[in-house]
C-alpha atoms as a PDB file:
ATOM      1  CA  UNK A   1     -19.217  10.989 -22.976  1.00  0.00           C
ATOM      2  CA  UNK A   2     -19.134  14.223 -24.822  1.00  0.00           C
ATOM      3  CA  UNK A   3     -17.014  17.707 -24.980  1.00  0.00           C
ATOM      4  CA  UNK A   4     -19.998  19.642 -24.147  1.00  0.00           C
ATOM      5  CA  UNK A   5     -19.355  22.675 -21.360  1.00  0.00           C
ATOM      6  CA  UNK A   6     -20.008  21.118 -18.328  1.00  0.00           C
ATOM      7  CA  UNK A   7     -20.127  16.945 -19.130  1.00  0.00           C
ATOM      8  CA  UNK A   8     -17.077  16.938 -17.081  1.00  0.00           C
ATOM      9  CA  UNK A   9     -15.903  14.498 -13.585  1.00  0.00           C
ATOM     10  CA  UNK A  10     -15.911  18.313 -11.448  1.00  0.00           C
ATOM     11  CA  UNK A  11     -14.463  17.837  -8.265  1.00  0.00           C
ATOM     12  CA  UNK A  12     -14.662  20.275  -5.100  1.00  0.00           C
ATOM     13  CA  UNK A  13     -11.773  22.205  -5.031  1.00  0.00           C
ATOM     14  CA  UNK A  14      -8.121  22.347  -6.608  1.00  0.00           C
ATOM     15  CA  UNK A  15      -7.043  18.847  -5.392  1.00  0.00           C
ATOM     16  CA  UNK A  16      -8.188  15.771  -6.349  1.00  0.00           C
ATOM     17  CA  UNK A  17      -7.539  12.461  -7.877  1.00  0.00           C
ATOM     18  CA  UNK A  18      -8.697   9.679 -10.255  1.00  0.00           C
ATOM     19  CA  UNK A  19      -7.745   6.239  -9.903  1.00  0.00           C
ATOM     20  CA  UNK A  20      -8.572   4.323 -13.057  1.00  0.00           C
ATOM     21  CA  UNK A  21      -7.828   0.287 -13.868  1.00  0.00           C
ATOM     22  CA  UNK A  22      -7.562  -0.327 -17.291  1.00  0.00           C
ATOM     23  CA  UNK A  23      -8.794  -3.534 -18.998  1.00  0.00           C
ATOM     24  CA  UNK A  24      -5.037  -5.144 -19.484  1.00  0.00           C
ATOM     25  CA  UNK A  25      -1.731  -4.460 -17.661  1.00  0.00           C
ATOM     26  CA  UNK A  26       0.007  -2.314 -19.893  1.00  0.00           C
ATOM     27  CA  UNK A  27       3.547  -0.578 -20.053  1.00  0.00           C
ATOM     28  CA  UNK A  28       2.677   3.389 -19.718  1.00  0.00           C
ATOM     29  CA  UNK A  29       3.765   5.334 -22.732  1.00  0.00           C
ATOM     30  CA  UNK A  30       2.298   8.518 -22.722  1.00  0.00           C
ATOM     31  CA  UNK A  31      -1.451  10.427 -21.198  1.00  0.00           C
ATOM     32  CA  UNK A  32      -3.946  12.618 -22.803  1.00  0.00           C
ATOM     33  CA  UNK A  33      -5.830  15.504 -20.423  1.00  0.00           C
ATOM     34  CA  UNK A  34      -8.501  16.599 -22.570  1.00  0.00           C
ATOM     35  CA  UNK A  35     -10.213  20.176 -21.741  1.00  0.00           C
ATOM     36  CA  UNK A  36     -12.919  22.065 -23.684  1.00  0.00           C
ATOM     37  CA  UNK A  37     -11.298  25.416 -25.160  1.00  0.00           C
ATOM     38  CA  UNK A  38     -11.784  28.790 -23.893  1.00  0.00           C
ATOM     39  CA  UNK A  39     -14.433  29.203 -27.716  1.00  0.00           C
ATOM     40  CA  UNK A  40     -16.877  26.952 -26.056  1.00  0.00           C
ATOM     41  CA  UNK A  41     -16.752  28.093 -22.574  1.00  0.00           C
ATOM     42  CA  UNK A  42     -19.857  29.877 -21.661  1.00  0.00           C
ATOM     43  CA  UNK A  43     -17.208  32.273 -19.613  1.00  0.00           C
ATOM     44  CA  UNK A  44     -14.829  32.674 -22.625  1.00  0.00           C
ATOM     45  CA  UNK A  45     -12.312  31.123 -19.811  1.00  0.00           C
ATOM     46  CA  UNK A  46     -11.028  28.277 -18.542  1.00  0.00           C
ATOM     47  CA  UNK A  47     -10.311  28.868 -15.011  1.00  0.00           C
ATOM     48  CA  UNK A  48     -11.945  25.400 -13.754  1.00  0.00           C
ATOM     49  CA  UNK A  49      -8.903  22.915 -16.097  1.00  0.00           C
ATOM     50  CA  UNK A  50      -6.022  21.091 -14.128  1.00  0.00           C
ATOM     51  CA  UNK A  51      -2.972  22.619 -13.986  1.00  0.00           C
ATOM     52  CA  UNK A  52      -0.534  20.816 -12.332  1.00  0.00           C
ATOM     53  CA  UNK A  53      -0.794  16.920 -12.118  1.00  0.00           C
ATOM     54  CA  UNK A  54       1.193  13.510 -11.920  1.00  0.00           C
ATOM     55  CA  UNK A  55       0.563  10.305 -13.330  1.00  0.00           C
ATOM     56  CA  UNK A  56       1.630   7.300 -10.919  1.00  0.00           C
ATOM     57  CA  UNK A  57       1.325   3.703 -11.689  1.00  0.00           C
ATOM     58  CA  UNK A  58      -0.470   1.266  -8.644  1.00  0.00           C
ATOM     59  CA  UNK A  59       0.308  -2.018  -8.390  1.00  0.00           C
ATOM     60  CA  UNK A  60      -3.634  -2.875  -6.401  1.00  0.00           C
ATOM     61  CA  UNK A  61      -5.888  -0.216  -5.747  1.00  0.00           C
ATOM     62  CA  UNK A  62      -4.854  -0.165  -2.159  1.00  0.00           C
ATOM     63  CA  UNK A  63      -1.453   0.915  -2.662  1.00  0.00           C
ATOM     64  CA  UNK A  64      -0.780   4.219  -1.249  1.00  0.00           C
ATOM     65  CA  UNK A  65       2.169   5.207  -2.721  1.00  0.00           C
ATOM     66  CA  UNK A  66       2.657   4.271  -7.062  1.00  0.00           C
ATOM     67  CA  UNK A  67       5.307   4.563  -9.230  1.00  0.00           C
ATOM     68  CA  UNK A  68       5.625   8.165 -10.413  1.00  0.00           C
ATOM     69  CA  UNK A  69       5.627   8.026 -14.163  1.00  0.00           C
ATOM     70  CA  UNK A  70       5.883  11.959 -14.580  1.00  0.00           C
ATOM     71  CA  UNK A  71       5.200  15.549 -13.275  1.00  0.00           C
ATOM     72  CA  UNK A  72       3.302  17.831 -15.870  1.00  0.00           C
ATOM     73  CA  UNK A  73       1.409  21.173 -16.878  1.00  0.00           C
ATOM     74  CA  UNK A  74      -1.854  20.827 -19.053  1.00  0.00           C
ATOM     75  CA  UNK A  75      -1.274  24.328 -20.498  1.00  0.00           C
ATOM     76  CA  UNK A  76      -4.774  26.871 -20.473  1.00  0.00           C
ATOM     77  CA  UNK A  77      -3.430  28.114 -23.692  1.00  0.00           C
ATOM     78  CA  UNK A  78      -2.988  25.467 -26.081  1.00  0.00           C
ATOM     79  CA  UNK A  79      -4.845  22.956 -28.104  1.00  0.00           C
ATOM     80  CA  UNK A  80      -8.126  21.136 -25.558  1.00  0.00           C
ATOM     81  CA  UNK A  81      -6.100  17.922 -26.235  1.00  0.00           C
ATOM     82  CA  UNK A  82      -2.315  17.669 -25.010  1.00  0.00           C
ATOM     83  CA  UNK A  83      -0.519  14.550 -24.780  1.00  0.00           C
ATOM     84  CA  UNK A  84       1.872  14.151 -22.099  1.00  0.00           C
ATOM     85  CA  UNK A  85       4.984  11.422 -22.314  1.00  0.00           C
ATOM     86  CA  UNK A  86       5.722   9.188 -19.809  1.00  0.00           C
ATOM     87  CA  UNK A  87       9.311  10.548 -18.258  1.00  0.00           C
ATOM     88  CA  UNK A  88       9.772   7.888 -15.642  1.00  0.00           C
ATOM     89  CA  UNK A  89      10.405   4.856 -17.526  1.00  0.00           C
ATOM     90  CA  UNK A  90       9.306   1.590 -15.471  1.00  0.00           C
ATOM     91  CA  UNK A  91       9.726  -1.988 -15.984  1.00  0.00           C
ATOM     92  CA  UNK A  92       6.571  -2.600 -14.735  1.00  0.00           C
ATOM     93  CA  UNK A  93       3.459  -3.083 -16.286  1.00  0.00           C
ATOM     94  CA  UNK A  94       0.524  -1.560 -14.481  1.00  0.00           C
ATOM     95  CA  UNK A  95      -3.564  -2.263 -14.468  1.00  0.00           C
ATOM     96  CA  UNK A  96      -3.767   0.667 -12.434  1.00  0.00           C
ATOM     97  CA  UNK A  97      -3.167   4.051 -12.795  1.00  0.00           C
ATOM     98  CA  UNK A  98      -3.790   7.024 -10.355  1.00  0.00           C
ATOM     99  CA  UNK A  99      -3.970  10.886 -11.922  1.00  0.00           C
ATOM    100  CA  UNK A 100      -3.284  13.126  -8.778  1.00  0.00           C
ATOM    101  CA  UNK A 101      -4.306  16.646 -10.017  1.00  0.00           C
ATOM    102  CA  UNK A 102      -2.418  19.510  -7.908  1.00  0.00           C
ATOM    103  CA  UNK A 103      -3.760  22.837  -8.921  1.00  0.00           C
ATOM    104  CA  UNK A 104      -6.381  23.903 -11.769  1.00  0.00           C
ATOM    105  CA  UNK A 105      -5.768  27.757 -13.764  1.00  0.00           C
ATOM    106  CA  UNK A 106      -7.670  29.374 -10.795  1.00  0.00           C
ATOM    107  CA  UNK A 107     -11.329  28.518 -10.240  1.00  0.00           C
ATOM    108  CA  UNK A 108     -11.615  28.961  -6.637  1.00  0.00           C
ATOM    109  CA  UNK A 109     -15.277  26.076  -6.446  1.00  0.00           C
ATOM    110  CA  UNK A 110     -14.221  23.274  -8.416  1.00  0.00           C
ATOM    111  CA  UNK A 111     -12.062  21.885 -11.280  1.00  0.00           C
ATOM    112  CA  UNK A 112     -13.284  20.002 -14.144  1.00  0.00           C
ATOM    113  CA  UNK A 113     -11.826  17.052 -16.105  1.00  0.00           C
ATOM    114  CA  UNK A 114     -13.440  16.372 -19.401  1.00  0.00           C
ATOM    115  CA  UNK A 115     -11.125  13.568 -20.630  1.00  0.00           C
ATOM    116  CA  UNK A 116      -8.140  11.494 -19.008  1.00  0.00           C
ATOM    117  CA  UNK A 117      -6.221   8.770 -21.416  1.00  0.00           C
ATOM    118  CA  UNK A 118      -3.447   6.208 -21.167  1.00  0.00           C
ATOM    119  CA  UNK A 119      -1.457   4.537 -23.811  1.00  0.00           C
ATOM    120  CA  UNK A 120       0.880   2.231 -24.168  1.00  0.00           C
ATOM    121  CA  UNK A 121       2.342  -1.033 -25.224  1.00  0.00           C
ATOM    122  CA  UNK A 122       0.526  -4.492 -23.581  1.00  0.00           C
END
């Protein structure tokens, strides 16, 4: 609900994912990862962000394997809120969209995820 150190979805590990169904089916255009910045850390780091992830749109919530709508790097460095283009155009609309997070910048408990976004077109 809020950017406050720790009001995150923290997860065991380096691995995870989020499956989220949005409200409409909607044609993909772009994700936001949202991080606090290393200023507000109580560590002055930001070991605990994602990494590397992939966005992947699911047809049901059952379906193993999505459409990969892109590959990216939420960079430790830059601004807490990067937007990420979708580079796998589809044809599809989706309801349902599955974040698959890969790696974080090197926490070796958990990795938080203070805010995930999609947009696009309905």
């Amino acid at each position: 609900p809020d950017m406050y150190p720790g009001n995150c979805w923290a997860f065991k590990g380096s691995q995870g994912y989020l499956v989220v169904r949005l409200s409409m089916k909607i044609y993909p255009t772009a994700f936001t990862v949202e991080h606090i910045p290393k200023t507000l850390s109580p560590t002055g780091n930001i070991t605990s962000a994602p990494r590397n992830f992939s966005v992947y749109g699911l047809d049901d919530e059952y379906q193993e394997e999505g459409k990969l709508l892109g590959q990216y790097v939420y960079d430790q460095g830059g601004e807490p809120l990067q937007m990420f283009p979708v580079m796998e155009k589809s044809e599809s609309a989706f309801q349902i969209v599955e974040l698959r997070i890969f790696s974080n910048w090197g926490h070796a408990e958990y990795t938080c995820l203070y805010r995930f976004r999609v947009h696009g077109k309905p």
